[in-house]
N, C-alpha and C. Protein backbone atom coordinates (compact mmCIF):
# COMPACT_ATOMS: atom_id res chain seq x y z
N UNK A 1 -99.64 -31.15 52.97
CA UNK A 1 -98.30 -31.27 53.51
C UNK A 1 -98.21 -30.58 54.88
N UNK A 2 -99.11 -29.18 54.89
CA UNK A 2 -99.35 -28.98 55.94
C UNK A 2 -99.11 -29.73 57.02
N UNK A 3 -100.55 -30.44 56.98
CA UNK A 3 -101.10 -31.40 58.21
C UNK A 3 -99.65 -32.73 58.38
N UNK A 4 -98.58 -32.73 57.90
CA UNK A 4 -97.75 -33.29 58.29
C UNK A 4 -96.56 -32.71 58.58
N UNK A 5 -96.70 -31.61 59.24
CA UNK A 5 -95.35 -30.95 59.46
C UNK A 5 -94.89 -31.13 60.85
N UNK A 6 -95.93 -31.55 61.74
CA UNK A 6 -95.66 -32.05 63.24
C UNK A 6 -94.91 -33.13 63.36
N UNK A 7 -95.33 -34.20 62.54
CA UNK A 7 -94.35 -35.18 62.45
C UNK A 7 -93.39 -35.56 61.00
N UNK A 8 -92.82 -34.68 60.49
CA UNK A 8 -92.17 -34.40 59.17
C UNK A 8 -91.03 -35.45 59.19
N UNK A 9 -90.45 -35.67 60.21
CA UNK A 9 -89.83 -37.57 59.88
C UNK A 9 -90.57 -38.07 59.08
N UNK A 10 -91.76 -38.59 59.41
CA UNK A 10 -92.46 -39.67 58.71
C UNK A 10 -93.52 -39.27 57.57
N UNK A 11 -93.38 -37.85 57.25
CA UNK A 11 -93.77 -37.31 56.49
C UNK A 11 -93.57 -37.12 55.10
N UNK A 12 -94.50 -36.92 54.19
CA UNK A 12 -94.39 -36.87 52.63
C UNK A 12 -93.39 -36.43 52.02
N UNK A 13 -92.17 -35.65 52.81
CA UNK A 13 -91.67 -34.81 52.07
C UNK A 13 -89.90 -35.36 51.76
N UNK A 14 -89.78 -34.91 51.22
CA UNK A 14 -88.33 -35.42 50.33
C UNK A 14 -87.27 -34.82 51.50
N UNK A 15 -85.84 -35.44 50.92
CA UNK A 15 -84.79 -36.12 52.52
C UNK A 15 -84.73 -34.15 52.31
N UNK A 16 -84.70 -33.52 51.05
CA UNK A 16 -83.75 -32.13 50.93
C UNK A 16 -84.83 -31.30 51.66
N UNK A 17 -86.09 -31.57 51.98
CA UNK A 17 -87.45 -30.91 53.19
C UNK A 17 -87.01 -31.17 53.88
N UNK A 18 -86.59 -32.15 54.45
CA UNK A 18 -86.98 -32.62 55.73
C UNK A 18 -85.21 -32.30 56.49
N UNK A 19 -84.18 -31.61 55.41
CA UNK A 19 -83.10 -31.14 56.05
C UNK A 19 -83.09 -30.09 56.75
N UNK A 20 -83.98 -29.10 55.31
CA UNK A 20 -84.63 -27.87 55.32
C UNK A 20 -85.63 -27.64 57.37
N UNK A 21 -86.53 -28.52 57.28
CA UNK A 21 -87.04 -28.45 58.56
C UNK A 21 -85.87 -28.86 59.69
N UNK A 22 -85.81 -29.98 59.52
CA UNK A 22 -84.67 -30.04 60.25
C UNK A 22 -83.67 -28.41 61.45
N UNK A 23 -83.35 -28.44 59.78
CA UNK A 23 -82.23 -26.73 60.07
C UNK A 23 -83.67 -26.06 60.90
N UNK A 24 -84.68 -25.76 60.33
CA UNK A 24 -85.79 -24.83 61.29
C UNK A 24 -86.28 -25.23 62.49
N UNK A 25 -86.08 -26.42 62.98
CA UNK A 25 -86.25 -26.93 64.64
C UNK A 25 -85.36 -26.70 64.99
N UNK A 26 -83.90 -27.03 64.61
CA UNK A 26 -82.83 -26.63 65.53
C UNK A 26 -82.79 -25.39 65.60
N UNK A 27 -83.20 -24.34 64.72
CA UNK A 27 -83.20 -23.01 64.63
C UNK A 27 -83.86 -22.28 65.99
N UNK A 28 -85.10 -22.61 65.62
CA UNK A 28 -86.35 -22.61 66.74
C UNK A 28 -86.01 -22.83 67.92
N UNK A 29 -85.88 -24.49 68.54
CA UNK A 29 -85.69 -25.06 69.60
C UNK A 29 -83.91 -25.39 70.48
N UNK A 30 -83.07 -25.37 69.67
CA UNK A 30 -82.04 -25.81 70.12
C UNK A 30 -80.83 -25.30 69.11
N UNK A 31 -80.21 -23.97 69.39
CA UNK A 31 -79.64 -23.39 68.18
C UNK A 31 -78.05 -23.72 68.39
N UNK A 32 -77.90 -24.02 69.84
CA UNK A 32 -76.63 -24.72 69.81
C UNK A 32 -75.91 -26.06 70.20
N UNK A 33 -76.98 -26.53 69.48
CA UNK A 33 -76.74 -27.89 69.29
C UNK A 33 -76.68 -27.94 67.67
N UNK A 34 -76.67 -27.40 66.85
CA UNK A 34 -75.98 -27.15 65.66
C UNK A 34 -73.89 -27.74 65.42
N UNK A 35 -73.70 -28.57 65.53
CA UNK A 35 -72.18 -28.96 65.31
C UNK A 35 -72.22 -29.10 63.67
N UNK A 36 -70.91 -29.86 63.79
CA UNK A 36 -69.94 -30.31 62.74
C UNK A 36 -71.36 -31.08 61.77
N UNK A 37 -71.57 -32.37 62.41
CA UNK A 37 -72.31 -33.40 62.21
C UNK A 37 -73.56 -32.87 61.50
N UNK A 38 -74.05 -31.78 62.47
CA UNK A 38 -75.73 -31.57 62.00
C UNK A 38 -75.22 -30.63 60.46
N UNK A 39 -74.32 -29.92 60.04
CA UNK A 39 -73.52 -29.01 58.99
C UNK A 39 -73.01 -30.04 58.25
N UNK A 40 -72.71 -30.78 58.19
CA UNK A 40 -72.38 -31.56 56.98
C UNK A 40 -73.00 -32.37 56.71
N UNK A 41 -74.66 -32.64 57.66
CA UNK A 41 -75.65 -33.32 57.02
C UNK A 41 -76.82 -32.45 56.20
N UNK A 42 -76.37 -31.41 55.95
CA UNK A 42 -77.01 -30.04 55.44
C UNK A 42 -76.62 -30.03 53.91
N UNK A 43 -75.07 -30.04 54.22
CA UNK A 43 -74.54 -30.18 53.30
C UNK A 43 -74.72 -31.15 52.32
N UNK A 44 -75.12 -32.07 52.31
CA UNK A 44 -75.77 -33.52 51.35
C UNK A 44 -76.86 -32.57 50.77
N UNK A 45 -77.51 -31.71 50.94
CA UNK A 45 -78.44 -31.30 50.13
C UNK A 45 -78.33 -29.64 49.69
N UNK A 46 -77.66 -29.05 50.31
CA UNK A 46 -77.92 -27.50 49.93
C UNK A 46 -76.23 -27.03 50.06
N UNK A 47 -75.83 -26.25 49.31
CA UNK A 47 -74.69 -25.62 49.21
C UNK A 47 -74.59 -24.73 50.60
N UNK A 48 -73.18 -23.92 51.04
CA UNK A 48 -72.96 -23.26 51.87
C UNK A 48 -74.02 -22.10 52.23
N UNK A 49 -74.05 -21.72 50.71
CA UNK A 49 -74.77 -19.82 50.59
C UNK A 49 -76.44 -20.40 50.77
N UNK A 50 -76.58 -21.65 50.41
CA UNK A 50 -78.20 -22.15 50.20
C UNK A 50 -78.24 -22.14 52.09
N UNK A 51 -77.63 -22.92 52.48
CA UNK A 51 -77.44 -22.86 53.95
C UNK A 51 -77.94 -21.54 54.78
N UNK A 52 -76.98 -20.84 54.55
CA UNK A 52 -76.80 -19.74 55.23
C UNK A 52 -78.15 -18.88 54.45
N UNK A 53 -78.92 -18.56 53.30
CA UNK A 53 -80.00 -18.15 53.37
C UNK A 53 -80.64 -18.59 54.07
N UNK A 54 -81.13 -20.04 53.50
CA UNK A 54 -82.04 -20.80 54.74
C UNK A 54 -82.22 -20.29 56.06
N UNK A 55 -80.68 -20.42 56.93
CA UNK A 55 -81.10 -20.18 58.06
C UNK A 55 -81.29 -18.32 58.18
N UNK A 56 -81.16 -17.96 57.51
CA UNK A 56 -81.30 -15.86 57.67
C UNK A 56 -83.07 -16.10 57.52
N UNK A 57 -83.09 -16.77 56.15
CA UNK A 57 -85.01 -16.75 56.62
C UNK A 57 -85.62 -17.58 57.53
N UNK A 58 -85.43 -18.29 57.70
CA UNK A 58 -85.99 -19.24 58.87
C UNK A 58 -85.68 -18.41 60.18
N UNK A 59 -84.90 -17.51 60.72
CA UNK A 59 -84.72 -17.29 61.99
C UNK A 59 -85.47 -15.90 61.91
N UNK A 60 -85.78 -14.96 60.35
CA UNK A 60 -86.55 -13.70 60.17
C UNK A 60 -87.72 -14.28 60.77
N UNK A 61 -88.46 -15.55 60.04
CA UNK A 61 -89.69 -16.11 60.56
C UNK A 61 -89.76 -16.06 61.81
N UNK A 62 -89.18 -16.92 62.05
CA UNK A 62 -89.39 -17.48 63.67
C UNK A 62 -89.10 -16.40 64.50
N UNK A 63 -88.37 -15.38 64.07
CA UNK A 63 -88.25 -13.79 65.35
C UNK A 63 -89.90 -12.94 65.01
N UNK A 64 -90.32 -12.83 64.08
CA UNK A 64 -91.24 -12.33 62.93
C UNK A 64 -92.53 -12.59 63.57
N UNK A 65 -92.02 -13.91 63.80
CA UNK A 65 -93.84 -14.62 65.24
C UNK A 65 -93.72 -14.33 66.32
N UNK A 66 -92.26 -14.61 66.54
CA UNK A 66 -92.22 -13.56 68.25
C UNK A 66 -92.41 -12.01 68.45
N UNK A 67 -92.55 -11.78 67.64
CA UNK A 67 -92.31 -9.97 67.68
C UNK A 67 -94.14 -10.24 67.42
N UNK A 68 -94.86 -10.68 66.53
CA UNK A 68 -95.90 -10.57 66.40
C UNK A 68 -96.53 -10.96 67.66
N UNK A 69 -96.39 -12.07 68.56
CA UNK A 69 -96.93 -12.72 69.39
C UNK A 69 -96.83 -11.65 70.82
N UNK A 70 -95.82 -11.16 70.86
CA UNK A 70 -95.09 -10.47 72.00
C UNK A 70 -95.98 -8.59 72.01
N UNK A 71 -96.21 -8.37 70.69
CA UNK A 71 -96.93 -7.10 70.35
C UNK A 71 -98.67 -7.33 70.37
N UNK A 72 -98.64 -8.84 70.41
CA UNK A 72 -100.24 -9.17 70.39
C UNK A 72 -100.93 -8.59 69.19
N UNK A 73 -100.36 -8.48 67.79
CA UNK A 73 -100.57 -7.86 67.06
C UNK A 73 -101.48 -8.95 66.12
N UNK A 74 -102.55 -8.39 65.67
CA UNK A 74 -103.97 -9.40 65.25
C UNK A 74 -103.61 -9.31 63.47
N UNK A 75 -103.60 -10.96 63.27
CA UNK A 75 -102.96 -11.46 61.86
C UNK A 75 -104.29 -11.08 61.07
N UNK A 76 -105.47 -11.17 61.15
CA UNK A 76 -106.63 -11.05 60.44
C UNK A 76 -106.99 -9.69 59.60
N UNK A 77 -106.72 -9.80 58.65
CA UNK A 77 -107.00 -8.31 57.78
C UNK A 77 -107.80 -7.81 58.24
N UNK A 78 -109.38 -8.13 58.32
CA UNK A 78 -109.89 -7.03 58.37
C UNK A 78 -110.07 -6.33 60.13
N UNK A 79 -109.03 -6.85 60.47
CA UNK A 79 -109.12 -6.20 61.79
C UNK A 79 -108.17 -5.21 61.91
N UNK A 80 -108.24 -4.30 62.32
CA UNK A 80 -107.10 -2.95 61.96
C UNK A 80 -107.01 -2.22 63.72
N UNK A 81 -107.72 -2.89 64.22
CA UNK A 81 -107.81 -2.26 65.83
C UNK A 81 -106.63 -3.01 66.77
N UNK A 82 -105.21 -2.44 67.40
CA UNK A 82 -104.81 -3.40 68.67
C UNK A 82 -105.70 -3.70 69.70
N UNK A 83 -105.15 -4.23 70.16
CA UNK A 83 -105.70 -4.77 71.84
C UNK A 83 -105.16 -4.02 72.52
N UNK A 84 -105.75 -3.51 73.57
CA UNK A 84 -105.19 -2.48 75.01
C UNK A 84 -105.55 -1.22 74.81
């Protein structure tokens, strides 16, 4: 499922995934472009509070890689040394 998450339109995954991603690109890429429209097509699959987790973890993630990326901080266990 992985290997189809680049193009997750046309991908394996069910309409309530692909809302789920959905909400995490706009999260990611375009957070205010979020309206009425894109919220009550959310709503067809996940309740308010399901919503609003969703997006609290999806935006922990996505800050979570920036803070990692930005600290240059090395994902590989057995490496325990920074850079610099």
């Amino acid at each position: 499922m992985v290997a189809h998450l680049e193009a997750y339109e046309e991908g394996p995954f069910s309409e309530r995934e692909k809302a789920a991603l959905r909400l995490a690109e706009c999260l990611a890429l375009a957070p205010h472009q979020m309206d009425e429209l894109f919220y009550e097509a959310l709503c067809e699959h996940f309740t308010p509070a399901q919503i609003v987790h969703l997006g609290v973890t999806i935006s922990f993630l996505y800050g979570f890689g920036r803070f990692v990326a930005a600290f240059r901080i090395p994902l590989k266990e057995e490496s325990q040394d920074w850079p610099g």
